[in-house]
PDB file of N, CA and C in Angstrom:
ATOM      1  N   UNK A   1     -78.454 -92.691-384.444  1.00  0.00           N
ATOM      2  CA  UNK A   1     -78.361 -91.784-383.324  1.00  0.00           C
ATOM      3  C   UNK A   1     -76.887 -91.429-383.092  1.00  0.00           C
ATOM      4  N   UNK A   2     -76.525 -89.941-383.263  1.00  0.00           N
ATOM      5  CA  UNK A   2     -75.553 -89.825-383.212  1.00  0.00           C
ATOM      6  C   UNK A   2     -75.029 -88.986-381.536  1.00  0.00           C
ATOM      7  N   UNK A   3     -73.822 -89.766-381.083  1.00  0.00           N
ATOM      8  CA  UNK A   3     -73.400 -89.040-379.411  1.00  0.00           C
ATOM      9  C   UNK A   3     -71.974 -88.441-379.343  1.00  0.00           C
ATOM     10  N   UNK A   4     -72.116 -87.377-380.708  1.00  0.00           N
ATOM     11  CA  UNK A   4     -71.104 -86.805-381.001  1.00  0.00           C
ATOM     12  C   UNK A   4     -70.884 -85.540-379.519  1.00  0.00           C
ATOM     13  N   UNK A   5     -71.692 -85.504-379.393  1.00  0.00           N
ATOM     14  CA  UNK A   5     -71.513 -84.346-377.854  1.00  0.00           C
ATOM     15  C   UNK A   5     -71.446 -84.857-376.532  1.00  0.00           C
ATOM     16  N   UNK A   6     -71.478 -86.017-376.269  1.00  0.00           N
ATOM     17  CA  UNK A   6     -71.970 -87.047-375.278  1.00  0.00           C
ATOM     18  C   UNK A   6     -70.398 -86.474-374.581  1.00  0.00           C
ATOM     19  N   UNK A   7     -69.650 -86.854-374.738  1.00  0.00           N
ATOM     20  CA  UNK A   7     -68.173 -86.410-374.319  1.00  0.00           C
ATOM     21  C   UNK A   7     -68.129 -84.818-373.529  1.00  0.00           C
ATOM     22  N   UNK A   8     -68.044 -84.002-374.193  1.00  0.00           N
ATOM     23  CA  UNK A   8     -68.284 -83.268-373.714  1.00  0.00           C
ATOM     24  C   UNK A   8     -69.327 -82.377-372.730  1.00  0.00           C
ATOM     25  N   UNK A   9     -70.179 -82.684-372.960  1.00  0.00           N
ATOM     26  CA  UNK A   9     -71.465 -82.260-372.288  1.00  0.00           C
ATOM     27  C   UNK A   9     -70.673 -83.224-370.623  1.00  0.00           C
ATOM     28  N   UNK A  10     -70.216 -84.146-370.618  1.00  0.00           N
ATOM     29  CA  UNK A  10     -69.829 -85.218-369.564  1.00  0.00           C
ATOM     30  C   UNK A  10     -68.383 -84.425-369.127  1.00  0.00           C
ATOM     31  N   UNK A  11     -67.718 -83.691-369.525  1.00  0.00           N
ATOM     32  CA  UNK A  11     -66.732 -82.951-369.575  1.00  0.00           C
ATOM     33  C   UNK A  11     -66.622 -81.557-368.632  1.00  0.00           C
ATOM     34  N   UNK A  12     -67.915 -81.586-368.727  1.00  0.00           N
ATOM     35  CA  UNK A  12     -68.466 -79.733-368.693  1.00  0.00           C
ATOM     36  C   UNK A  12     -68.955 -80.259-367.053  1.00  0.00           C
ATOM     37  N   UNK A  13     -69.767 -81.186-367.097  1.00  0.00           N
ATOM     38  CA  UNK A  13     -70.232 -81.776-365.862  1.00  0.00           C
ATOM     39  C   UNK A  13     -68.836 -82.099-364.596  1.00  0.00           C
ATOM     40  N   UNK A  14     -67.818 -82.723-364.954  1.00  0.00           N
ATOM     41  CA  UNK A  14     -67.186 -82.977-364.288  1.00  0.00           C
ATOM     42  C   UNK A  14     -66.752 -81.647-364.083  1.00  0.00           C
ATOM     43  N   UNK A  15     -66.530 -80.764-364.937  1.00  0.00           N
ATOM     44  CA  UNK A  15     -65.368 -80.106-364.293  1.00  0.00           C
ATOM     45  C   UNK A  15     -66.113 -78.540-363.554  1.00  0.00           C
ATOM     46  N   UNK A  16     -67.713 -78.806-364.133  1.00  0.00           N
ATOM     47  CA  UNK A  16     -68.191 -77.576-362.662  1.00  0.00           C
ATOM     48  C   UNK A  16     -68.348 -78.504-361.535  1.00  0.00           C
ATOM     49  N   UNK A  17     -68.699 -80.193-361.240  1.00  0.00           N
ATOM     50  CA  UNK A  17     -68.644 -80.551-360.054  1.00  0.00           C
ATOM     51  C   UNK A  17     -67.283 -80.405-359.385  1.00  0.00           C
ATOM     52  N   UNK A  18     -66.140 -80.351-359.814  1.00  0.00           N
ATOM     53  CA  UNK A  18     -64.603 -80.577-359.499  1.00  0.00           C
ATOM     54  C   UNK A  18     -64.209 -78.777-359.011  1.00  0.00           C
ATOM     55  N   UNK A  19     -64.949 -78.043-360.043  1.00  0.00           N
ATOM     56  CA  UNK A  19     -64.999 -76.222-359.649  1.00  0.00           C
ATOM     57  C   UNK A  19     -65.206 -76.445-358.140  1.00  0.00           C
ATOM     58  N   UNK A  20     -66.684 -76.875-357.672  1.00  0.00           N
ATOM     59  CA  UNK A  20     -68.038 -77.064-357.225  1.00  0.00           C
ATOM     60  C   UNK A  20     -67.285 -77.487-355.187  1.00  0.00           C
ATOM     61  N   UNK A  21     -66.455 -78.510-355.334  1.00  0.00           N
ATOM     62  CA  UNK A  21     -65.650 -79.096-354.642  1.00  0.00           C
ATOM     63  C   UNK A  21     -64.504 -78.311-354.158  1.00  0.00           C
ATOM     64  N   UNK A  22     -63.952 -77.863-355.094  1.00  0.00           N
ATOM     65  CA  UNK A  22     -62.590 -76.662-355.027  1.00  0.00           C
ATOM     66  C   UNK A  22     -63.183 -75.606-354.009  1.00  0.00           C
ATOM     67  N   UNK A  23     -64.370 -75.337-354.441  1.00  0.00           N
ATOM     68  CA  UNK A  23     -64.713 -74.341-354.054  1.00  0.00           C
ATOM     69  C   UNK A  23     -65.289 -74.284-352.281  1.00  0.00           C
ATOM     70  N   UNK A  24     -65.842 -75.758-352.118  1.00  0.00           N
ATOM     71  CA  UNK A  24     -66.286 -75.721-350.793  1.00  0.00           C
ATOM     72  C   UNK A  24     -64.902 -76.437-349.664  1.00  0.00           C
ATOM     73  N   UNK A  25     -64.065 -76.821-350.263  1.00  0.00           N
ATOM     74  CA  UNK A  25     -63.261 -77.052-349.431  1.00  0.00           C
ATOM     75  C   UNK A  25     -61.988 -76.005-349.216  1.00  0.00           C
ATOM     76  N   UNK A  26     -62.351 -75.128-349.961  1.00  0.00           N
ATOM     77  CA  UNK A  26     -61.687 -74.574-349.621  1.00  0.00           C
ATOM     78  C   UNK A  26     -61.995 -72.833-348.651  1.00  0.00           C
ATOM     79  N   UNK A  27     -63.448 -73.116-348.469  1.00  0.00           N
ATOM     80  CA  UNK A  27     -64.320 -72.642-347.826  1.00  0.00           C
ATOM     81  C   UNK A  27     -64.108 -72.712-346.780  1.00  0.00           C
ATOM     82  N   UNK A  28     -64.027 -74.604-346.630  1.00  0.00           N
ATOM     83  CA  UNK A  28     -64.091 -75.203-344.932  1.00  0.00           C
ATOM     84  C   UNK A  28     -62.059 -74.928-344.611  1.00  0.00           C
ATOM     85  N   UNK A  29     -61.633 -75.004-345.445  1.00  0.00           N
ATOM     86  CA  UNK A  29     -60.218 -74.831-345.131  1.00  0.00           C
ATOM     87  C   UNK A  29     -59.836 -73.177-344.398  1.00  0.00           C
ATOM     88  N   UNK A  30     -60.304 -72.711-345.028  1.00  0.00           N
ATOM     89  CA  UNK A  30     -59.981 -70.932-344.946  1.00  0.00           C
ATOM     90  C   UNK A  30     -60.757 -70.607-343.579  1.00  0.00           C
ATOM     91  N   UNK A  31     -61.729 -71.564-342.870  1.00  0.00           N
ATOM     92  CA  UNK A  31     -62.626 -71.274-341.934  1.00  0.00           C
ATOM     93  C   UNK A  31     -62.099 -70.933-340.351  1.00  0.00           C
ATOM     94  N   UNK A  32     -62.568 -70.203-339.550  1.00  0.00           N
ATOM     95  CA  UNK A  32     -62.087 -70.093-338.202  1.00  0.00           C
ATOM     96  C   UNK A  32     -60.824 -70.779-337.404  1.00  0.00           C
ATOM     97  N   UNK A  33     -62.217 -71.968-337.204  1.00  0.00           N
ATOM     98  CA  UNK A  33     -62.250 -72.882-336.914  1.00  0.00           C
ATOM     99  C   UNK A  33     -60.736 -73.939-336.967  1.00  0.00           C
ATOM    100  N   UNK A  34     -60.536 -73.896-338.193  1.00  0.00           N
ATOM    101  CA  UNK A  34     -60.073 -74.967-338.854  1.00  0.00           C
ATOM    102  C   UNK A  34     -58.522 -74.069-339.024  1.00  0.00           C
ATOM    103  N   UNK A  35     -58.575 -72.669-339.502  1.00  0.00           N
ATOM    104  CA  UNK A  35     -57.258 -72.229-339.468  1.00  0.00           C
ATOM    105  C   UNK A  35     -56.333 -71.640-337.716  1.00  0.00           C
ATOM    106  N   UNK A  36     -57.327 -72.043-336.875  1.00  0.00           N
ATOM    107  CA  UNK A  36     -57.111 -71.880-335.365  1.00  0.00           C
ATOM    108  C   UNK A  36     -56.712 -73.174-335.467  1.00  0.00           C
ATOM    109  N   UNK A  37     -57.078 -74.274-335.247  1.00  0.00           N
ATOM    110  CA  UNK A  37     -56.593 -75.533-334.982  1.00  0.00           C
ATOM    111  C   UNK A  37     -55.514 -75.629-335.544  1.00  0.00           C
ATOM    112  N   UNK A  38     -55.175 -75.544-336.646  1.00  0.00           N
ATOM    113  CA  UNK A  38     -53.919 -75.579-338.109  1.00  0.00           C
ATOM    114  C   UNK A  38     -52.418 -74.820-336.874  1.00  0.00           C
ATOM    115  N   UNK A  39     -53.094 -73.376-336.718  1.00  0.00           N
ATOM    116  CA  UNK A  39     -52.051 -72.348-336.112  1.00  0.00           C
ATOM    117  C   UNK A  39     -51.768 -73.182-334.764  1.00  0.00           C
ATOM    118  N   UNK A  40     -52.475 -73.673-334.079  1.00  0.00           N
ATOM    119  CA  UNK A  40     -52.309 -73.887-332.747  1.00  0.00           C
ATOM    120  C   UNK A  40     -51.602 -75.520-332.542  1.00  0.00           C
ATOM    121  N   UNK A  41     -51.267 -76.346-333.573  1.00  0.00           N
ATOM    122  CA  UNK A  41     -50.847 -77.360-333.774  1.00  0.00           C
ATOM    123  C   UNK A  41     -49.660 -77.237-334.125  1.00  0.00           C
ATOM    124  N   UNK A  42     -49.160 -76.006-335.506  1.00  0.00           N
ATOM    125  CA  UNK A  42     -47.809 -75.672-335.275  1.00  0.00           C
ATOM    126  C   UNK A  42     -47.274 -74.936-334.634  1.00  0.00           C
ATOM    127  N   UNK A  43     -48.385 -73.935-333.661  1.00  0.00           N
ATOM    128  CA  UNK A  43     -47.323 -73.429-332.652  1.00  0.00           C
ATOM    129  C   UNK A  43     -46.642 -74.786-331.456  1.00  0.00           C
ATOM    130  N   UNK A  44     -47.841 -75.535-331.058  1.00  0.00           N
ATOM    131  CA  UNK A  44     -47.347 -76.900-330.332  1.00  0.00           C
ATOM    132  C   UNK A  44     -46.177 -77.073-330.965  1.00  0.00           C
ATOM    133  N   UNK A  45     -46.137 -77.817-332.038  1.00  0.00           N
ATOM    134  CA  UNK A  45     -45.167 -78.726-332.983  1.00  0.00           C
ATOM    135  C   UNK A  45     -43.550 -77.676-332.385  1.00  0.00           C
ATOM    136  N   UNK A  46     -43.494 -76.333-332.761  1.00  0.00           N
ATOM    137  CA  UNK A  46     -42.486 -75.682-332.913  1.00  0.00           C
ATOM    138  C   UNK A  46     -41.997 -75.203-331.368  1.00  0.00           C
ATOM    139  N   UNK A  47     -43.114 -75.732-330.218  1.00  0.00           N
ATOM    140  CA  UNK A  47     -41.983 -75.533-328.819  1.00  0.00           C
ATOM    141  C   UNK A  47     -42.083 -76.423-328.191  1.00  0.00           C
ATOM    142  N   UNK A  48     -42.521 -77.774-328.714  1.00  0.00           N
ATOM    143  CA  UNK A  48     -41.896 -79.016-328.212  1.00  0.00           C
ATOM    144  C   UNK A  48     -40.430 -78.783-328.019  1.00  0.00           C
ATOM    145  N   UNK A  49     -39.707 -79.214-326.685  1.00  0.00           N
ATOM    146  CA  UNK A  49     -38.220 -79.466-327.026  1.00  0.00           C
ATOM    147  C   UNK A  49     -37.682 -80.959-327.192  1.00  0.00           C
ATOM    148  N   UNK A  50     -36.504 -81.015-327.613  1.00  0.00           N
ATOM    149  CA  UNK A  50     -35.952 -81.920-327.759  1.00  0.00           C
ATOM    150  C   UNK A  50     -35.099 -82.435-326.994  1.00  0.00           C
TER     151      UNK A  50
END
């Protein structure tokens, strides 16, 4: 029995789950939500005084 493809076929898998991932976090990143909170944390951050 030969698992001359075993590698790859395991290859192909990782890297549409890793696509798969890229793809939804950066979904949730780009979101409302999440880029309101982002903006509104460095506007805080930048008129804190010192």
């Amino acid at each position: 029995m030969s698992d001359a493809g075993m590698s790859t076929v395991e290859y192909a898998i990782g890297t549409i789950a890793a696509a798969a991932f890229a793809f939804v976090l950066y979904t949730v990143l780009t979101g409302d939500s999440v880029v309101s909170t982002l903006t509104g944390l460095v506007e805080h951050a930048l008129s804190v005084k010192s």
